[in-house]
N, C-alpha and C. Protein backbone atom coordinates (compact mmCIF):
# COMPACT_ATOMS: atom_id res chain seq x y z
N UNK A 1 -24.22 -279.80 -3.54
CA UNK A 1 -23.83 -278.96 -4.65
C UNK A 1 -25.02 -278.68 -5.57
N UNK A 2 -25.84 -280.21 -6.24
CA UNK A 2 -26.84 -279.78 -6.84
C UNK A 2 -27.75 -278.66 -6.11
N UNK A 3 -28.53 -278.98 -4.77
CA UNK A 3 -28.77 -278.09 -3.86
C UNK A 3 -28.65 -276.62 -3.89
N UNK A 4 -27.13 -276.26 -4.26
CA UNK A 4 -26.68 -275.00 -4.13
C UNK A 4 -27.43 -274.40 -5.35
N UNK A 5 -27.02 -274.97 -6.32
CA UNK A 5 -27.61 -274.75 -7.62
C UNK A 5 -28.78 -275.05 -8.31
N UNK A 6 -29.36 -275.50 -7.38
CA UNK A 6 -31.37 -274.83 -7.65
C UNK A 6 -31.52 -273.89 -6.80
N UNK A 7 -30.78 -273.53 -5.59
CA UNK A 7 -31.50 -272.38 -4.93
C UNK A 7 -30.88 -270.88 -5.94
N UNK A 8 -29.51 -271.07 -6.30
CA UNK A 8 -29.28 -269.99 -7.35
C UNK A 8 -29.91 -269.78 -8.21
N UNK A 9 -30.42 -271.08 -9.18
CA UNK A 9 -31.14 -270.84 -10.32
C UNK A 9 -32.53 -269.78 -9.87
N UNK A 10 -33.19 -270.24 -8.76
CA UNK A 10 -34.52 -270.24 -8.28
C UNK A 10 -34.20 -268.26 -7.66
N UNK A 11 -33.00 -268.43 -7.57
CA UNK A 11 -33.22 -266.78 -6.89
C UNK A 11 -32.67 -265.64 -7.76
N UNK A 12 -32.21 -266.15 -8.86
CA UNK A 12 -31.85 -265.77 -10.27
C UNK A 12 -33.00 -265.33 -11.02
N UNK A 13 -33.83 -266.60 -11.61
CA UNK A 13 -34.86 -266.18 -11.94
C UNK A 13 -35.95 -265.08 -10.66
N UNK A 14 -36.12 -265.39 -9.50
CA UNK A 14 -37.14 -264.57 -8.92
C UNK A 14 -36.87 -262.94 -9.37
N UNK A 15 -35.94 -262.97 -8.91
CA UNK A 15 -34.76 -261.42 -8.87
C UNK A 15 -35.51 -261.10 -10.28
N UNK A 16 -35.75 -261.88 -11.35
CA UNK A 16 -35.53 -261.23 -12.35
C UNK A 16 -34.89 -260.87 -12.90
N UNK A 17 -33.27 -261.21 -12.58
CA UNK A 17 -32.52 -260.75 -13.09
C UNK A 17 -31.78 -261.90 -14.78
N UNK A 18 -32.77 -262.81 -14.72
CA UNK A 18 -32.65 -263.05 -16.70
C UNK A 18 -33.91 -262.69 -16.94
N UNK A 19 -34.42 -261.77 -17.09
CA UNK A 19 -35.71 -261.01 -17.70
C UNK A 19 -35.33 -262.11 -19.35
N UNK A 20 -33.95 -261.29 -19.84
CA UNK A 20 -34.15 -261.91 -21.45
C UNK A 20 -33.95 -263.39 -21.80
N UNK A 21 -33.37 -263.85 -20.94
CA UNK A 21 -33.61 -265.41 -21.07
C UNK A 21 -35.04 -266.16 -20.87
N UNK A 22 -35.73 -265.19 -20.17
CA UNK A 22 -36.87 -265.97 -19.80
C UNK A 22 -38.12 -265.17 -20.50
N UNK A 23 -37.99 -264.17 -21.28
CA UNK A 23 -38.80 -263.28 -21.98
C UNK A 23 -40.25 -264.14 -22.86
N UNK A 24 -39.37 -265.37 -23.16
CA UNK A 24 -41.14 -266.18 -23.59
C UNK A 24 -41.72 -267.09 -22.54
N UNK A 25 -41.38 -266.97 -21.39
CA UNK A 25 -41.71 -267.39 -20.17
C UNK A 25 -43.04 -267.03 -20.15
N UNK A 26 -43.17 -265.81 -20.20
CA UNK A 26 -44.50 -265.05 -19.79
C UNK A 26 -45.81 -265.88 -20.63
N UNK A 27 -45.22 -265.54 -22.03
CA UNK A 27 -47.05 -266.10 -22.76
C UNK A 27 -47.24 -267.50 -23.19
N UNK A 28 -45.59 -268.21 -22.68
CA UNK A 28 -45.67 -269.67 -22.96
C UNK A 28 -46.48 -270.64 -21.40
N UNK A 29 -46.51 -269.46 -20.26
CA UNK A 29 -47.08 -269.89 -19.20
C UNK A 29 -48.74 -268.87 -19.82
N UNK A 30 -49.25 -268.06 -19.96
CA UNK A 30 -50.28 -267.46 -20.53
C UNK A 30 -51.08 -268.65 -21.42
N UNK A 31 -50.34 -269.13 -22.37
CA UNK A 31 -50.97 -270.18 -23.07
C UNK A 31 -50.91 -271.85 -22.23
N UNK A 32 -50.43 -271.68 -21.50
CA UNK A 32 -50.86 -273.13 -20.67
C UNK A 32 -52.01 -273.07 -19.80
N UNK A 33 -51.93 -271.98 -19.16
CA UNK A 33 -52.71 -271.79 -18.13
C UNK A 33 -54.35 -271.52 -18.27
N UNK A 34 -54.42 -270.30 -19.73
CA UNK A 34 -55.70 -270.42 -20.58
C UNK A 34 -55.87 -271.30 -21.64
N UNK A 35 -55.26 -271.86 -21.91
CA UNK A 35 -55.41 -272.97 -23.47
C UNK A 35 -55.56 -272.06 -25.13
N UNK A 36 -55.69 -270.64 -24.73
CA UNK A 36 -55.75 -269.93 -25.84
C UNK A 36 -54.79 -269.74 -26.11
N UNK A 37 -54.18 -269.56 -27.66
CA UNK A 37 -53.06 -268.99 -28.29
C UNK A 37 -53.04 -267.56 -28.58
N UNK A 38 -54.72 -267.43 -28.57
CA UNK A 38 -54.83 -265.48 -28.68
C UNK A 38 -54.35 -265.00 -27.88
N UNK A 39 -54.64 -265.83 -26.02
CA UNK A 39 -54.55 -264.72 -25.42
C UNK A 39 -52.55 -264.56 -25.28
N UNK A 40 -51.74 -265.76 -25.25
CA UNK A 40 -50.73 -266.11 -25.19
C UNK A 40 -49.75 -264.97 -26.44
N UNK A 41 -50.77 -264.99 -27.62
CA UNK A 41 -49.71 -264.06 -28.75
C UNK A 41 -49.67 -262.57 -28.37
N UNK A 42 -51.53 -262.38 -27.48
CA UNK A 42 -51.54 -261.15 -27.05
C UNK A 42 -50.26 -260.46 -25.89
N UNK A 43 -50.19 -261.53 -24.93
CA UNK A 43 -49.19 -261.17 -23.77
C UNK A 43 -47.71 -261.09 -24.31
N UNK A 44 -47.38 -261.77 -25.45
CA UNK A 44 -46.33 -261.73 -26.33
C UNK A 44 -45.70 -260.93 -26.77
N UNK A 45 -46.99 -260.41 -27.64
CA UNK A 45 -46.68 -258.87 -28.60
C UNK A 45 -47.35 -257.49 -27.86
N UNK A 46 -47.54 -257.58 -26.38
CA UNK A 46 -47.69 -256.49 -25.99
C UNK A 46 -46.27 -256.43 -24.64
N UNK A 47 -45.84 -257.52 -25.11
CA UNK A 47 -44.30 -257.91 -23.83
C UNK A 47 -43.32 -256.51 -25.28
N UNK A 48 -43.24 -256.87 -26.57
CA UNK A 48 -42.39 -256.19 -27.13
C UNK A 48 -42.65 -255.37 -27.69
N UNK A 49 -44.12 -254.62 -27.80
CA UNK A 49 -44.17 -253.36 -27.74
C UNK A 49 -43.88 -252.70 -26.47
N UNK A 50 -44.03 -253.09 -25.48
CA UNK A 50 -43.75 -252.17 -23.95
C UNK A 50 -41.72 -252.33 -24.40
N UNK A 51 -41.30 -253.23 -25.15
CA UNK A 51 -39.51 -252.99 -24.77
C UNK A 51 -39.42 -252.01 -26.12
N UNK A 52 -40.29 -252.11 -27.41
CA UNK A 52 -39.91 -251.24 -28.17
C UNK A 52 -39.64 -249.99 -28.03
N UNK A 53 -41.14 -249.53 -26.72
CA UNK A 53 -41.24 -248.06 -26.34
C UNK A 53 -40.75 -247.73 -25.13
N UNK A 54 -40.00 -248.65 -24.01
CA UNK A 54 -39.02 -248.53 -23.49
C UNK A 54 -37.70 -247.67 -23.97
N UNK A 55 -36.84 -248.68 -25.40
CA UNK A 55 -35.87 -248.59 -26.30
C UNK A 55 -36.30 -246.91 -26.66
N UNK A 56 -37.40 -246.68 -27.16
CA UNK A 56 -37.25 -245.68 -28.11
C UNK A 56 -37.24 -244.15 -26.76
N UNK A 57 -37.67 -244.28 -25.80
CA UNK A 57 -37.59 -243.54 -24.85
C UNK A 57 -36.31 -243.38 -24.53
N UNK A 58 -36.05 -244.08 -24.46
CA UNK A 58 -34.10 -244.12 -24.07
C UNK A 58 -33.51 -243.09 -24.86
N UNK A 59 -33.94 -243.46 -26.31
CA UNK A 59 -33.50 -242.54 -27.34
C UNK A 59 -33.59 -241.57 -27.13
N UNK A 60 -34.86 -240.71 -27.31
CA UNK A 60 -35.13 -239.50 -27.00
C UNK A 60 -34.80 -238.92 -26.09
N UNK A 61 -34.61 -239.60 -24.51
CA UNK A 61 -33.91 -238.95 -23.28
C UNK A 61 -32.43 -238.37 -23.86
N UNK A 62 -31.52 -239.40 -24.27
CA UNK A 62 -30.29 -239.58 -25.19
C UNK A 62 -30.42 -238.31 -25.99
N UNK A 63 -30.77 -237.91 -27.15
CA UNK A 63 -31.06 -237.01 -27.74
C UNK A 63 -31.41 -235.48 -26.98
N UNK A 64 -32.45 -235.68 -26.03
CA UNK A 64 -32.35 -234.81 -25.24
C UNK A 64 -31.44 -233.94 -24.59
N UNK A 65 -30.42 -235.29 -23.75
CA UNK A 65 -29.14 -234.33 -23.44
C UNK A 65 -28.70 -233.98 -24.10
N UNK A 66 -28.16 -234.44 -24.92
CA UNK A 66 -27.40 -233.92 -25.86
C UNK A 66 -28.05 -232.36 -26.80
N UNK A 67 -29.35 -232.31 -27.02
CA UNK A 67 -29.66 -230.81 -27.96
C UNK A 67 -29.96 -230.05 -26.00
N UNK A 68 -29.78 -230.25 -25.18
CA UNK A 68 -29.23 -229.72 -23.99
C UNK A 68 -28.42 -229.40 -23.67
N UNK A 69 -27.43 -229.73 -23.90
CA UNK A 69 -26.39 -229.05 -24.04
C UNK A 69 -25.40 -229.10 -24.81
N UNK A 70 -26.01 -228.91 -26.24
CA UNK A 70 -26.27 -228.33 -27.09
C UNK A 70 -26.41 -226.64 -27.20
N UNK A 71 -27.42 -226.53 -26.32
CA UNK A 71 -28.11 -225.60 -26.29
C UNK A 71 -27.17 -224.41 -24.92
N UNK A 72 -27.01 -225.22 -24.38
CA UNK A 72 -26.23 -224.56 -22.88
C UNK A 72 -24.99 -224.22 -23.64
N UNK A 73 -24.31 -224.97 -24.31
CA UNK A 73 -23.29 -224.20 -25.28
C UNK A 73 -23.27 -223.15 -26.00
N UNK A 74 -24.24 -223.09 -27.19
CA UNK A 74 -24.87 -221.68 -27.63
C UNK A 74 -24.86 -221.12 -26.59
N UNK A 75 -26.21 -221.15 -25.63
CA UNK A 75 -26.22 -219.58 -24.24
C UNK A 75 -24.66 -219.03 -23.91
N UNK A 76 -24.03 -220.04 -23.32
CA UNK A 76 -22.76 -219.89 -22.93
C UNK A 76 -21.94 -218.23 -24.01
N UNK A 77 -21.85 -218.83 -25.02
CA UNK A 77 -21.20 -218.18 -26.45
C UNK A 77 -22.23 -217.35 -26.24
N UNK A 78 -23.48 -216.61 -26.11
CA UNK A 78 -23.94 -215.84 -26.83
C UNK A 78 -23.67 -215.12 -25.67
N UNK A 79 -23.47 -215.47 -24.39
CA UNK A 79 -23.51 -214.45 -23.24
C UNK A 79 -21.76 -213.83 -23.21
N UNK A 80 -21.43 -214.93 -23.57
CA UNK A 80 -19.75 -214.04 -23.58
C UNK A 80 -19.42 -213.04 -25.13
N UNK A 81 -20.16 -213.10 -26.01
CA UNK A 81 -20.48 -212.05 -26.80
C UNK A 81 -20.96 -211.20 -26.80
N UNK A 82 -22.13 -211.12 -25.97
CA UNK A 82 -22.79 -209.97 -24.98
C UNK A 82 -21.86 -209.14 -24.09
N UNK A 83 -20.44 -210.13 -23.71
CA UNK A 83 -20.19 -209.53 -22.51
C UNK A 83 -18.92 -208.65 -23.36
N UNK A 84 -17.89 -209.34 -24.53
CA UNK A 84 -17.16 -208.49 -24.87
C UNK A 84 -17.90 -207.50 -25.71
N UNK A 85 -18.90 -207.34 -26.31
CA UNK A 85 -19.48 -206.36 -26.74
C UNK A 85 -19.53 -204.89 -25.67
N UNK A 86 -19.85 -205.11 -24.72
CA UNK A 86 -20.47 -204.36 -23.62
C UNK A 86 -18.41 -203.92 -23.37
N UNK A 87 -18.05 -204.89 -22.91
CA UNK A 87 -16.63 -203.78 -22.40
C UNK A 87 -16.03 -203.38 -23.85
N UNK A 88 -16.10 -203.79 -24.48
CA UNK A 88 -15.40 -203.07 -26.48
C UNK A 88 -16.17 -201.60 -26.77
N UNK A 89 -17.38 -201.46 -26.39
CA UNK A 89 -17.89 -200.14 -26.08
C UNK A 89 -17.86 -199.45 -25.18
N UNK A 90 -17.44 -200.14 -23.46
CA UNK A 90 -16.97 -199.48 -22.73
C UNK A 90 -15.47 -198.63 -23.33
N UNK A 91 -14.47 -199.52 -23.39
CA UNK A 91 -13.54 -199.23 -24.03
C UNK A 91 -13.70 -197.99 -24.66
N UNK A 92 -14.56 -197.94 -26.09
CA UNK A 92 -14.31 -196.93 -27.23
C UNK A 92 -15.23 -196.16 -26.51
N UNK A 93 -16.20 -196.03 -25.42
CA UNK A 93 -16.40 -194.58 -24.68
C UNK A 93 -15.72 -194.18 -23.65
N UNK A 94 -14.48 -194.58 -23.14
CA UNK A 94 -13.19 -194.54 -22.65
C UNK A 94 -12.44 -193.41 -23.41
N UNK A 95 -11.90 -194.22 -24.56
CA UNK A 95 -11.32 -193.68 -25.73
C UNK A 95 -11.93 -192.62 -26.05
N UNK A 96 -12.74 -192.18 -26.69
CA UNK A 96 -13.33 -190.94 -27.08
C UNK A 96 -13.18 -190.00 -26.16
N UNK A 97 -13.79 -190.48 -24.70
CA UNK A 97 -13.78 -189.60 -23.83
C UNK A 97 -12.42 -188.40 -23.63
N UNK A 98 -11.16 -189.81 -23.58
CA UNK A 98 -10.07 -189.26 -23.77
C UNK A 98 -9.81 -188.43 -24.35
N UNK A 99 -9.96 -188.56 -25.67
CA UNK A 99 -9.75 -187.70 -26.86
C UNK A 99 -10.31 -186.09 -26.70
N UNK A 100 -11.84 -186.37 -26.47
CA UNK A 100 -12.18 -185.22 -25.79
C UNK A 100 -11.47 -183.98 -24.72
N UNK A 101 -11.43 -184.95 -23.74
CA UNK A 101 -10.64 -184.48 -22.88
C UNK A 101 -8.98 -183.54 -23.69
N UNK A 102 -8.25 -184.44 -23.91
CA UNK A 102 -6.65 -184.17 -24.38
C UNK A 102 -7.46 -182.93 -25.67
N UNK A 103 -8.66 -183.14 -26.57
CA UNK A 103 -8.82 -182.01 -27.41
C UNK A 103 -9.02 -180.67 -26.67
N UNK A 104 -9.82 -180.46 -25.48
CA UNK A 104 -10.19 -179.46 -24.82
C UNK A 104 -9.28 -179.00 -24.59
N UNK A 105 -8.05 -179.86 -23.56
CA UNK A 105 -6.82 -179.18 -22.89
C UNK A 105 -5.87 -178.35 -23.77
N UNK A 106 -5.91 -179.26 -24.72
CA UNK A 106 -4.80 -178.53 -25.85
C UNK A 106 -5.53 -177.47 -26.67
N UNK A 107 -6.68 -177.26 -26.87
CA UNK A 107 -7.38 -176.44 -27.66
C UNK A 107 -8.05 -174.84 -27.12
């Protein structure tokens, strides 16, 4: 049983799949391995600027769709205003025409 459960732990962590459990993993092994704390704070604070600008990318994709269609909405509306425009003047040169016409016959 123990057995079972170091090979899970062990293929858990490989996978990567607790990135955030193990997130000071990285510069707490950085600072063992060099004995520096510079280089250890460096691997640290460049671990959470890469998730800050991860995060903020997200955003903007996010934002993106959305003034996307946003925007595909407007087109939408402006083309079906285009389009009853175009038959509302078909129409009233219909109409006139008519008029024309029925004025000639009777006149």
């Amino acid at each position: 049983m123990f057995k079972k459960f170091i090979i899970l732990f062990l293929l858990l962590i490989l996978n990567n799949c607790a990135s955030p459990t193990t997130a000071l993993l990285g510069p707490s092994i950085t600072g063992v391995r060099t004995g520096s704390i510079y280089q250890a704070g460096f691997s640290y604070s460049s671990g959470q600027v890469l998730e800050k600008a991860k995060k903020h990318l997200e955003k903007v994709e996010k934002t993106r769709k959305i003034v996307s269609q946003q925007l595909d909405q407007f087109n939408d509306k402006i083309i079906k205003d285009k389009l009853n425009r175009v038959v509302s003047s078909n129409q009233a040169d219909i109409f006139f025409k008519a008029v024309k016409d029925n004025l000639k016959k009777y006149n």
